[in-house]
Protein backbone atom coordinates (compact mmCIF):
# COMPACT_ATOMS: atom_id res chain seq x y z
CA UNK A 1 0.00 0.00 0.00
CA UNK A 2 3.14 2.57 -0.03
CA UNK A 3 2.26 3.60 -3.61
CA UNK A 4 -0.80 4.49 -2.67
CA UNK A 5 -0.20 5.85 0.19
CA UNK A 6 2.35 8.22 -1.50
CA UNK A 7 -0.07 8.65 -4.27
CA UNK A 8 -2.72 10.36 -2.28
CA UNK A 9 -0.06 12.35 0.02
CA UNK A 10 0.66 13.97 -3.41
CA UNK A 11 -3.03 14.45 -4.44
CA UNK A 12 -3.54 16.33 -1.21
CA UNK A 13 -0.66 18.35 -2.17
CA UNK A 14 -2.86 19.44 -5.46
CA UNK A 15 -5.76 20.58 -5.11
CA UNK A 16 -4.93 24.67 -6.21
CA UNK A 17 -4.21 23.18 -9.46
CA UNK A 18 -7.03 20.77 -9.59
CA UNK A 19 -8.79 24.76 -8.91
CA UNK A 20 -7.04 26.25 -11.42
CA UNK A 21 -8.04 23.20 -14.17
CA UNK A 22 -12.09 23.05 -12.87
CA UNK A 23 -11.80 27.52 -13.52
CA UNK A 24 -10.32 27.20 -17.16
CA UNK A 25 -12.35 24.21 -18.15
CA UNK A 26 -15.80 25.76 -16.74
CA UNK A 27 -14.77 29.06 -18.35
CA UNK A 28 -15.16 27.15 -22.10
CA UNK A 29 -18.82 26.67 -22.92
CA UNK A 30 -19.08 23.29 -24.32
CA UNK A 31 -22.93 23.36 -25.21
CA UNK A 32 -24.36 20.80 -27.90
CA UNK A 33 -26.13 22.47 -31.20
CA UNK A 34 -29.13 20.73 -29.45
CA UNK A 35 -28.89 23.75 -26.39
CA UNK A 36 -27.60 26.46 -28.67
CA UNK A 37 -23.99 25.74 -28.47
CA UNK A 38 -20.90 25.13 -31.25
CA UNK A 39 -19.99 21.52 -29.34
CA UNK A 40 -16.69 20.67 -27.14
CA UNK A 41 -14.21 21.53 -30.03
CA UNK A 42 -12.52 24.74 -27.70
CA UNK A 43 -13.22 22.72 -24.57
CA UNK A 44 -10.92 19.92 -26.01
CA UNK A 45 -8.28 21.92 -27.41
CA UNK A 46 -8.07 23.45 -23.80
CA UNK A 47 -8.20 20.26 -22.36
CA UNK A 48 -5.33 19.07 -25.15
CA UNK A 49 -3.09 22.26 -23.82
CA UNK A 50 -4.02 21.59 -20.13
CA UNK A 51 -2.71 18.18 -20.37
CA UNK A 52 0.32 18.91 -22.30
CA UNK A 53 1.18 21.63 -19.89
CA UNK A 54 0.85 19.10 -16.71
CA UNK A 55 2.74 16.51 -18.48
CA UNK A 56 0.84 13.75 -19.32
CA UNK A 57 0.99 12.28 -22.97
CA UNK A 58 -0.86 14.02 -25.88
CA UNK A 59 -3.84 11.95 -26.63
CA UNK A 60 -5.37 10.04 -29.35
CA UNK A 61 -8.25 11.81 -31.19
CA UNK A 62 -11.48 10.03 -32.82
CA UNK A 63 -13.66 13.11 -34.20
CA UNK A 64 -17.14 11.89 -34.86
CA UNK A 65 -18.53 14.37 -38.28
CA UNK A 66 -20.90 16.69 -37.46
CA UNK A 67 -22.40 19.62 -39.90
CA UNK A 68 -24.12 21.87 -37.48
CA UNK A 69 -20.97 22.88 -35.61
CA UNK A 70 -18.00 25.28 -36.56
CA UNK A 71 -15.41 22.61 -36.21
CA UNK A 72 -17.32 19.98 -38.58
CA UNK A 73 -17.15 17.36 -36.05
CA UNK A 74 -17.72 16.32 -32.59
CA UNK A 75 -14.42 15.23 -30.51
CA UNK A 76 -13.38 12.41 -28.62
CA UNK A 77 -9.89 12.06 -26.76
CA UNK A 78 -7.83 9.30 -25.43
CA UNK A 79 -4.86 9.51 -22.87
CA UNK A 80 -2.90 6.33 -22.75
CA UNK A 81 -0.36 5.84 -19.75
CA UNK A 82 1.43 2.12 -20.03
CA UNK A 83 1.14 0.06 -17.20
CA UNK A 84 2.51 -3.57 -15.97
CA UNK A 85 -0.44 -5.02 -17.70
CA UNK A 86 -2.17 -4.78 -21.05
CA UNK A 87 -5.70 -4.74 -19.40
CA UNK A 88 -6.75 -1.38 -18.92
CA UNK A 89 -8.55 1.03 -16.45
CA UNK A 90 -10.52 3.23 -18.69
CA UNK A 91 -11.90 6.19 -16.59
CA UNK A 92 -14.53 7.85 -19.21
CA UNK A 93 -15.79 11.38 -18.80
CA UNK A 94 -17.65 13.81 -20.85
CA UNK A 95 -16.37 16.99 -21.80
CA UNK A 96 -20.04 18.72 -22.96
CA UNK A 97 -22.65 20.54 -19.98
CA UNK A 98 -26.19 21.59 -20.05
CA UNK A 99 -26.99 25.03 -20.45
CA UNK A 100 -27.74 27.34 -17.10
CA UNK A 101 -31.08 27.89 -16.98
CA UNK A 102 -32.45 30.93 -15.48
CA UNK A 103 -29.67 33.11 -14.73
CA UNK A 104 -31.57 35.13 -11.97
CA UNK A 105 -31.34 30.98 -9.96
CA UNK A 106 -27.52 31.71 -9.89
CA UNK A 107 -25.76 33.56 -6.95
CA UNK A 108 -23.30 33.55 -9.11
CA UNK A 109 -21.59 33.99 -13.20
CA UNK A 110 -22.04 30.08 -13.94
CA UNK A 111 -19.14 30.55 -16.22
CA UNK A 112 -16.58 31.97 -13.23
CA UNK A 113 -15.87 29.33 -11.02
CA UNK A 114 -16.37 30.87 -7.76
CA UNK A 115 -14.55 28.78 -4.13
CA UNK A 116 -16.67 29.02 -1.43
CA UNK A 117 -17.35 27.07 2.02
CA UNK A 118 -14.82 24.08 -0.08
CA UNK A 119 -16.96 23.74 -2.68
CA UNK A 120 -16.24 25.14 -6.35
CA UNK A 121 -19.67 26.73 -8.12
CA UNK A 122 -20.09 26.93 -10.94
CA UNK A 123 -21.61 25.25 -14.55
CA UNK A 124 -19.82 21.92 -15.21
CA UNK A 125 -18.00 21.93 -12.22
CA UNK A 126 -19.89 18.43 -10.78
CA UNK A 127 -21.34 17.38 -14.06
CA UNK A 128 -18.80 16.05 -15.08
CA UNK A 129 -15.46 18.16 -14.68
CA UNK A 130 -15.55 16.57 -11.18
CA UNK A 131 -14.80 13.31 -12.59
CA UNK A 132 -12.98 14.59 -15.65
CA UNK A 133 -10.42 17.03 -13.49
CA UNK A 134 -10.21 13.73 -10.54
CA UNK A 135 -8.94 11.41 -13.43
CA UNK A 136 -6.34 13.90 -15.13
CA UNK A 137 -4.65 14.08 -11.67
CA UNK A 138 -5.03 10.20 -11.13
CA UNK A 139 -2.91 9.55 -13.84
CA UNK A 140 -0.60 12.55 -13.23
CA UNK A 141 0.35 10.97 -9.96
CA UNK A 142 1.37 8.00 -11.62
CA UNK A 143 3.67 10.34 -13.77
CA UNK A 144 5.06 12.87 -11.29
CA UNK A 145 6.12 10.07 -8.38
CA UNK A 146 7.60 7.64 -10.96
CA UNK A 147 5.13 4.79 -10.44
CA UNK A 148 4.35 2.42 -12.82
CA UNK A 149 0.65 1.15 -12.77
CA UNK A 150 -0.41 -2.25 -12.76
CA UNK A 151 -3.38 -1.56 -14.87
CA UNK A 152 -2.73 0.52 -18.62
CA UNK A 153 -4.57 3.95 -17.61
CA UNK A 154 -7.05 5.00 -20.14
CA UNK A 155 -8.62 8.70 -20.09
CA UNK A 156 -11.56 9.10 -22.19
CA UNK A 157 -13.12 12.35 -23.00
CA UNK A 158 -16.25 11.91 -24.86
CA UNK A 159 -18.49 14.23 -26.73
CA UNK A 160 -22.03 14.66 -26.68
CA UNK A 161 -23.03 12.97 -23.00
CA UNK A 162 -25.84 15.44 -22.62
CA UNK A 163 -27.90 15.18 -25.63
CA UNK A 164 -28.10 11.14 -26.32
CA UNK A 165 -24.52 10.30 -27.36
CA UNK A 166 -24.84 9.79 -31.12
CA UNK A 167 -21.25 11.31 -31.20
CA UNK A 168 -19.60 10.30 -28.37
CA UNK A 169 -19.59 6.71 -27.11
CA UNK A 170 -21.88 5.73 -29.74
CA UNK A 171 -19.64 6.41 -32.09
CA UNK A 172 -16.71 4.98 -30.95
CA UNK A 173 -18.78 1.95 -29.94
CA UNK A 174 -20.09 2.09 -33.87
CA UNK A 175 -16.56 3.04 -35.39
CA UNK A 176 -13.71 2.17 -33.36
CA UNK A 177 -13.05 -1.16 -31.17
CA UNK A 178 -10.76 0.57 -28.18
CA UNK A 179 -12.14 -1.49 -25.16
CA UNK A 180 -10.86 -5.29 -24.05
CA UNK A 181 -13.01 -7.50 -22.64
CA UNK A 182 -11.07 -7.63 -19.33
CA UNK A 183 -10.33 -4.07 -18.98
CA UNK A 184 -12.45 -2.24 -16.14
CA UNK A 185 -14.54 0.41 -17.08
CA UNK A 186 -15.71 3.28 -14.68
CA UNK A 187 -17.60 6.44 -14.97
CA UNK A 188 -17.81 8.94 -12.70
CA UNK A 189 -20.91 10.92 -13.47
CA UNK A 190 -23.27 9.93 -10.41
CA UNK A 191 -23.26 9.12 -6.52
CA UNK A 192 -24.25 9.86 -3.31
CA UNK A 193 -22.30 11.91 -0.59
CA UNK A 194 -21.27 8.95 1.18
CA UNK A 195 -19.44 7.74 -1.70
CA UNK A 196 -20.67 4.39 -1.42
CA UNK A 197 -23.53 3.75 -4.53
CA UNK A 198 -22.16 1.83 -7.59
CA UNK A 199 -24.86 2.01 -10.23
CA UNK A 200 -24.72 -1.32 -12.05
CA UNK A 201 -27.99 -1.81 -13.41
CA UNK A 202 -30.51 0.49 -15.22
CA UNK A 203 -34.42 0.35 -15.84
CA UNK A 204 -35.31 0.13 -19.22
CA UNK A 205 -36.91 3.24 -20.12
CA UNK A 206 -39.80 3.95 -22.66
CA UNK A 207 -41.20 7.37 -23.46
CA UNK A 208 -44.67 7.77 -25.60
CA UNK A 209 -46.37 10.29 -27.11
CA UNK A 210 -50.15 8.76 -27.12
CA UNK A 211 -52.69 10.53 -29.31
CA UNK A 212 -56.34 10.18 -28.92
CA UNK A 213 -58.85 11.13 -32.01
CA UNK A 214 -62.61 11.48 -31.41
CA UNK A 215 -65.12 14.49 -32.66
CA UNK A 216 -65.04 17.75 -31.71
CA UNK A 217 -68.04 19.25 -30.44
CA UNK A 218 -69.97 22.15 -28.32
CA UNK A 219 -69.70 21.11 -24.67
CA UNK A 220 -73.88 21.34 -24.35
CA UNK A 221 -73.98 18.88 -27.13
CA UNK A 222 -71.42 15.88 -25.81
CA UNK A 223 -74.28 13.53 -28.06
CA UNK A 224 -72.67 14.95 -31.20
CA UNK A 225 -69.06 14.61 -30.73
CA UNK A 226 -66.82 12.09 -29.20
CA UNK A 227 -64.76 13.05 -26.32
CA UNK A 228 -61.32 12.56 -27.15
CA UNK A 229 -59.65 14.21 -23.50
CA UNK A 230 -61.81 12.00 -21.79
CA UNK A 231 -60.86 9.43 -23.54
CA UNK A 232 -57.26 10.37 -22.86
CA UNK A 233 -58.25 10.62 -19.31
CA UNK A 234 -59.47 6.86 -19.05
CA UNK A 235 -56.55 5.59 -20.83
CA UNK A 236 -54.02 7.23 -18.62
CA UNK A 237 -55.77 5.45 -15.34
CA UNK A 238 -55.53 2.35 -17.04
CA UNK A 239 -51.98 2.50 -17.95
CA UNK A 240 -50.76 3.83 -15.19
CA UNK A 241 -52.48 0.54 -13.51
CA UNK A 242 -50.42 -1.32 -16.03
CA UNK A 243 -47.42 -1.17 -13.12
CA UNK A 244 -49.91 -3.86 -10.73
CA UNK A 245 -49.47 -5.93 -14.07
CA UNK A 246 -45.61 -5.73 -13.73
CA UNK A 247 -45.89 -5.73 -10.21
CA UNK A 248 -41.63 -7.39 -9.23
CA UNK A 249 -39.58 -6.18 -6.97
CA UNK A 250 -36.22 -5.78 -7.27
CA UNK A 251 -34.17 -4.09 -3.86
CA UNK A 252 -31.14 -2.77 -6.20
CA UNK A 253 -33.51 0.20 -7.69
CA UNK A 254 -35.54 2.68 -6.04
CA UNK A 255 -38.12 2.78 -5.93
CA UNK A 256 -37.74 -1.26 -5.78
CA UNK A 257 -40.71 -1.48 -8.83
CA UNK A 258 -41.48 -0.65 -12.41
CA UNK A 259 -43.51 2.38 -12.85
CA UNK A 260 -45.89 3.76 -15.67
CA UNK A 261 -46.13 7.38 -15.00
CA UNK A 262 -48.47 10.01 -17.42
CA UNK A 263 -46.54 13.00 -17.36
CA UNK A 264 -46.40 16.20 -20.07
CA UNK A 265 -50.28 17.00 -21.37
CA UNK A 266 -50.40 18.87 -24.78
CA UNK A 267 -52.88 21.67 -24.83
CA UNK A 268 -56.26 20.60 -26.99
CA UNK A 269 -59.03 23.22 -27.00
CA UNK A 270 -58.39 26.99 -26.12
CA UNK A 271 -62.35 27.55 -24.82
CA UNK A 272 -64.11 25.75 -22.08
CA UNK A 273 -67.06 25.13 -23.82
CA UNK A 274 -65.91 23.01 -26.53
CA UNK A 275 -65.24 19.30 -26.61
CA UNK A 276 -61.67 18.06 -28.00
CA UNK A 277 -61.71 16.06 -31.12
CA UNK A 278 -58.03 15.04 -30.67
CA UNK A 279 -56.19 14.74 -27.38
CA UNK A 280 -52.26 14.45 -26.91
CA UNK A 281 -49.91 12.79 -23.52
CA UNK A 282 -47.30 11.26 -22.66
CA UNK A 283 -46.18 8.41 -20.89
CA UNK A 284 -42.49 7.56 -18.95
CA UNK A 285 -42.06 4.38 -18.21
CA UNK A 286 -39.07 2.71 -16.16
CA UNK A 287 -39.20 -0.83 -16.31
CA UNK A 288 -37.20 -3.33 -14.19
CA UNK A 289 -34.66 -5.41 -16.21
CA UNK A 290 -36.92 -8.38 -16.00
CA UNK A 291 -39.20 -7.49 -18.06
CA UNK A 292 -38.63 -6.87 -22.06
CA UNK A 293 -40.21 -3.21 -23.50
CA UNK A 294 -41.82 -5.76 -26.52
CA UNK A 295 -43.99 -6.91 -23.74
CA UNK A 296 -44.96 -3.71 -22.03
CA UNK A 297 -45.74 -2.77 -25.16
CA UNK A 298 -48.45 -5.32 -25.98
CA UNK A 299 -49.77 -4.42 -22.64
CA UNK A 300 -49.98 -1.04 -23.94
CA UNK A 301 -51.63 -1.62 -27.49
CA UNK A 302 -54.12 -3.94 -25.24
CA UNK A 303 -54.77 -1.64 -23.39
CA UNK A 304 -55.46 1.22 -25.84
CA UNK A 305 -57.80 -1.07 -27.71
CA UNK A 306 -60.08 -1.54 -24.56
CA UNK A 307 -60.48 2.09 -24.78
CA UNK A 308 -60.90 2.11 -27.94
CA UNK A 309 -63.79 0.24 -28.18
CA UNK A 310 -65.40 1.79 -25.24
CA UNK A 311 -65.42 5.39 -26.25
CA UNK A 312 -65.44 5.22 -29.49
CA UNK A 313 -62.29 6.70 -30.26
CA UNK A 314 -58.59 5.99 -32.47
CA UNK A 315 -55.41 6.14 -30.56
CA UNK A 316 -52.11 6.28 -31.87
CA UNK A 317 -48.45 6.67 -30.28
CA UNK A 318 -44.94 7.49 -31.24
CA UNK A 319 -42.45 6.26 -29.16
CA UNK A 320 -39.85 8.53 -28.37
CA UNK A 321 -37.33 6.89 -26.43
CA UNK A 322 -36.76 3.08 -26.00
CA UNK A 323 -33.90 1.77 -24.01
CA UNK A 324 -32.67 -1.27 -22.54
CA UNK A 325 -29.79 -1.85 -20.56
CA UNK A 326 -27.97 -5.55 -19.71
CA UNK A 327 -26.80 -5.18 -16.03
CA UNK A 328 -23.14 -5.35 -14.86
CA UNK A 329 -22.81 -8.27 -12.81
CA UNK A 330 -22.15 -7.57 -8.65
CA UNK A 331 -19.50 -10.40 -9.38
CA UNK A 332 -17.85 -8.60 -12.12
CA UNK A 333 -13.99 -7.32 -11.43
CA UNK A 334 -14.55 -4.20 -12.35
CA UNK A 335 -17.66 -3.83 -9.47
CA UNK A 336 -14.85 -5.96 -6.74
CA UNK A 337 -12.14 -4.26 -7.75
CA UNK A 338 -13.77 -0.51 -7.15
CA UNK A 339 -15.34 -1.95 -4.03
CA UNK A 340 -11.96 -2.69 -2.77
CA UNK A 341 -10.84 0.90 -3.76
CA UNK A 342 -13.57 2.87 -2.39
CA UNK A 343 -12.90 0.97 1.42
CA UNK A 344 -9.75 1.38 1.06
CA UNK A 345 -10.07 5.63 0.16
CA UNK A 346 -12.70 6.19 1.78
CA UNK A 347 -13.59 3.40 4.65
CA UNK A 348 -16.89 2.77 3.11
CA UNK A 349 -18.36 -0.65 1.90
CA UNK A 350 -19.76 -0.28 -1.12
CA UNK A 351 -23.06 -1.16 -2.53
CA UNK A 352 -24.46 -2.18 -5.93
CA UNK A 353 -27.38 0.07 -6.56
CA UNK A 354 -29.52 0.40 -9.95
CA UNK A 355 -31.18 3.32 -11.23
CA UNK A 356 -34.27 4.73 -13.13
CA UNK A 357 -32.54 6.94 -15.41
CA UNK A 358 -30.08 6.62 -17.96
CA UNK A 359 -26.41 6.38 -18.42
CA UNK A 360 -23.71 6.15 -21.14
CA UNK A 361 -23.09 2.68 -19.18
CA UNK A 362 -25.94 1.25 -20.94
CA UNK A 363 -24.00 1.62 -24.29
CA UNK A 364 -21.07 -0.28 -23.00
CA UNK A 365 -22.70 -3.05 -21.39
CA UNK A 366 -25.50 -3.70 -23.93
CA UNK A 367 -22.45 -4.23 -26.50
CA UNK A 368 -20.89 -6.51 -23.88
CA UNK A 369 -18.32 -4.20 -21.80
CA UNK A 370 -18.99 -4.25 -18.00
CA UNK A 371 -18.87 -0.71 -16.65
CA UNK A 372 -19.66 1.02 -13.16
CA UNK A 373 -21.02 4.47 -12.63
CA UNK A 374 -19.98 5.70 -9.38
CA UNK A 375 -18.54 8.90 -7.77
CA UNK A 376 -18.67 11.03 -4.51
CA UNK A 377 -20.77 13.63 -4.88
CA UNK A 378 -24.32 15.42 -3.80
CA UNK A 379 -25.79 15.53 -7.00
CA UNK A 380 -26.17 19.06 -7.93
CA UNK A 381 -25.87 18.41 -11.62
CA UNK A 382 -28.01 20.59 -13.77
CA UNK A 383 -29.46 22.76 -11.18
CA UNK A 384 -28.57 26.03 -10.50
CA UNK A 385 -25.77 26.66 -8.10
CA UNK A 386 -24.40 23.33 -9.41
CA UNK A 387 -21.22 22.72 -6.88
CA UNK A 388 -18.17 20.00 -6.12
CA UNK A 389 -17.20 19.43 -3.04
CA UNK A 390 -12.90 20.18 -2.95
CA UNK A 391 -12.57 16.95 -0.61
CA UNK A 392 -14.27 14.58 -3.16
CA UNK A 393 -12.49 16.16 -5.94
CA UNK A 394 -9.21 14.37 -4.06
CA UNK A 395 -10.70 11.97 -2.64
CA UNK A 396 -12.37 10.48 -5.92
CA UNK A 397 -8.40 10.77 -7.85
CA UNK A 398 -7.32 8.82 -4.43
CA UNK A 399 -10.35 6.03 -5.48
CA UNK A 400 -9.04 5.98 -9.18
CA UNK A 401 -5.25 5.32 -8.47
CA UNK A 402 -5.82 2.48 -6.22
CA UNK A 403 -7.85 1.36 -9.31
CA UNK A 404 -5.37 1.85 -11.43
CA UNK A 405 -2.26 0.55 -9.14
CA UNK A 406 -3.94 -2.87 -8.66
CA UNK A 407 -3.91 -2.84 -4.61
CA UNK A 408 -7.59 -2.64 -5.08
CA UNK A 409 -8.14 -5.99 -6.55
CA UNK A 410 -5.17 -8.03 -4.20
């Protein structure tokens, strides 16, 4: 344990410049097209100059083409640091962030990085330049002390997290083959404050936008029309009852069920007095593993032709997202090996956990890679006033060496 030991004496020793690296990086906007940004081009060139500048290797760059921004394409960096082994410890983090929000939410410029109370505000800062900046000086330990890792260390800086991917991991999932089937994959892009959750497992997710057709009408004469919002009314109920139908439980996610939640309402009619001859929601649905989305699905189209039939109505849908995610495995060494790392950082025993939303994991491990998402943080990603906390900043690198060094998995 003396590398490690002198590997986090050094990463205490580091945390102005870890300050210094969270300002520049939060000071380039790296918006998608998608929020009314020009992309992580600038972001990655600073990054690119950043590392250089530190002394770690220049990268390897896989740009994925894309029209809309200045650049023409989308980029995607790799950092390579040889270790003992060919087997590699890829730490993957996104370079793009989501757009403020309401400005007057802020205490603060959410471009300027601002220190306050040991916590850095500021735009990007936890989401995901916590994990981004915490890798960088996880592999510059390894560089600065002289120690040779046991693991290869991979740094991946992805475009596109934010906005579904197409040209970031899905791309170099689609175009390139850079992962090996025993190398241990973690992102660190979610967490708790005790530092102890490692998502493994996602809910499948499917979004629809379900329309309902009847006759418009006056509102004295409901005889003469067909009621399509009422219509959409009793088909809501009745899906939303759908999650008694997929009623298992499963204590890795919470809430420990599937659910089939109505959620966004379109507007129909703009007077009270008229009935609505068309009538537009939506539906999110979170599905535990067990079940397939094919047959929640025919529970759906079931269920719509009950209704149907018993108002006298049409009813369409367009599905607007469909996921499904394999699980890691709480065996797998990439789930023992962080395990091992987080007690020995951070004196915690970890825990498996899954989740209801989605994560760039799902990409690796539905085309066979096993990967962990896990961090230290308090989740203050896309709000305003969005924050890391200075001690998981170092204590998260500390987590990442051990990783790396191979004391995690003896």
């Amino acid at each position: 344990m003396k590398n490690l030991e002198t590997i986090q004496t050094w990463l205490a020793a580091q945390r102005g410049r870890m300050i210094d690296l969270q300002k520049k990086l939060a000071a380039c906007q790296a918006l998608a097209p998608e929020s009314g940004g020009d992309g992580e081009f600038e972001k990655c060139l600073l990054l690119e100059k950043e590392l250089a500048a530190l002394g770690l290797p220049s990268g390897e760059r896989f740009d994925a083409p894309d029209s809309r921004v200045s650049a023409g394409f989308r980029p995607n960096l790799v950092v390579t640091i040889p270790g003992r082994r060919s087997e590699a410890v890829w730490i993957m983090t996104h370079l793009d962030v989501v757009p403020p929000g309401d400005l007057s939410k802020w205490d603060s410029n959410p471009w300027t990085v601002v220190e306050k109370d040991g916590k850095l505000f500021g735009r990007g800062v936890e989401d995901n330049q916590q994990g981004l900046v915490s890798s960088v000086f996880a592999a510059l330990a390894f560089v600065e002390n002289g120690i040779v890792p046991d693991y290869t260390i991979k740094l991946l800086f992805v475009a596109d997290e934010e906005v579904g991917s197409t040209y970031g991991i899905r791309f170099l999932l689609e175009h390139h083959r850079l992962f090996g089937a025993e190398d241990l994959i973690l992102i660190p892009d979610g967490g708790d404050p005790a530092g102890d959750a490692m998502e493994i497992a996602e809910k499948n997710i499917l979004w629809l936008r379900i329309t309902t057709r009847g006759v418009q009408t006056h509102a004295s004469r409901p005889d003469q029309g067909v009621n399509a919002h009422l219509a959409g009314c009793a088909l809501a109920l009745e899906l939303n009852a759908l999650e008694q139908h997929f009623n298992a439980r499963d204590t890795l996610f919470e809430p420990d069920r599937s659910t089939i939640q109505p959620t966004r309402k379109e507007a129909n009619v703009p007077n009270v007095n008229t009935i609505p001859g068309e009538d537009v929601f939506y539906l999110d649905c979170r599905i535990l593993p067990r079940y397939s989305l094919a047959d929640v699905l025919d529970e759906i189209s079931r269920t719509a032709k009950r209704i149907e039939e018993r108002y006298r109505v049409s009813i369409s849908w367009r599905i607007d997202q469909q996921i499904e995610s394999k699980a890691t495995p709480k065996d797998a060494p990439v789930v023992l090996a962080l395990a091992r790392a987080i007690e020995l950082v951070y004196g915690a025993t970890a825990r498996p956990i899954g989740v209801g939303g989605g994560t760039v994991a799902a990409e690796l491990r539905n085309n066979g890679y096993n990967a962990v998402v896990w961090s230290r943080m308090d989740e203050t990603a896309h709000q305003p006033n969005e924050y890391c906390v200075l001690d998981y900043l170092c204590g998260d690198a500390a987590v990442m060496a051990a990783l790396m060094l191979g004391e995690a998995s003896e």
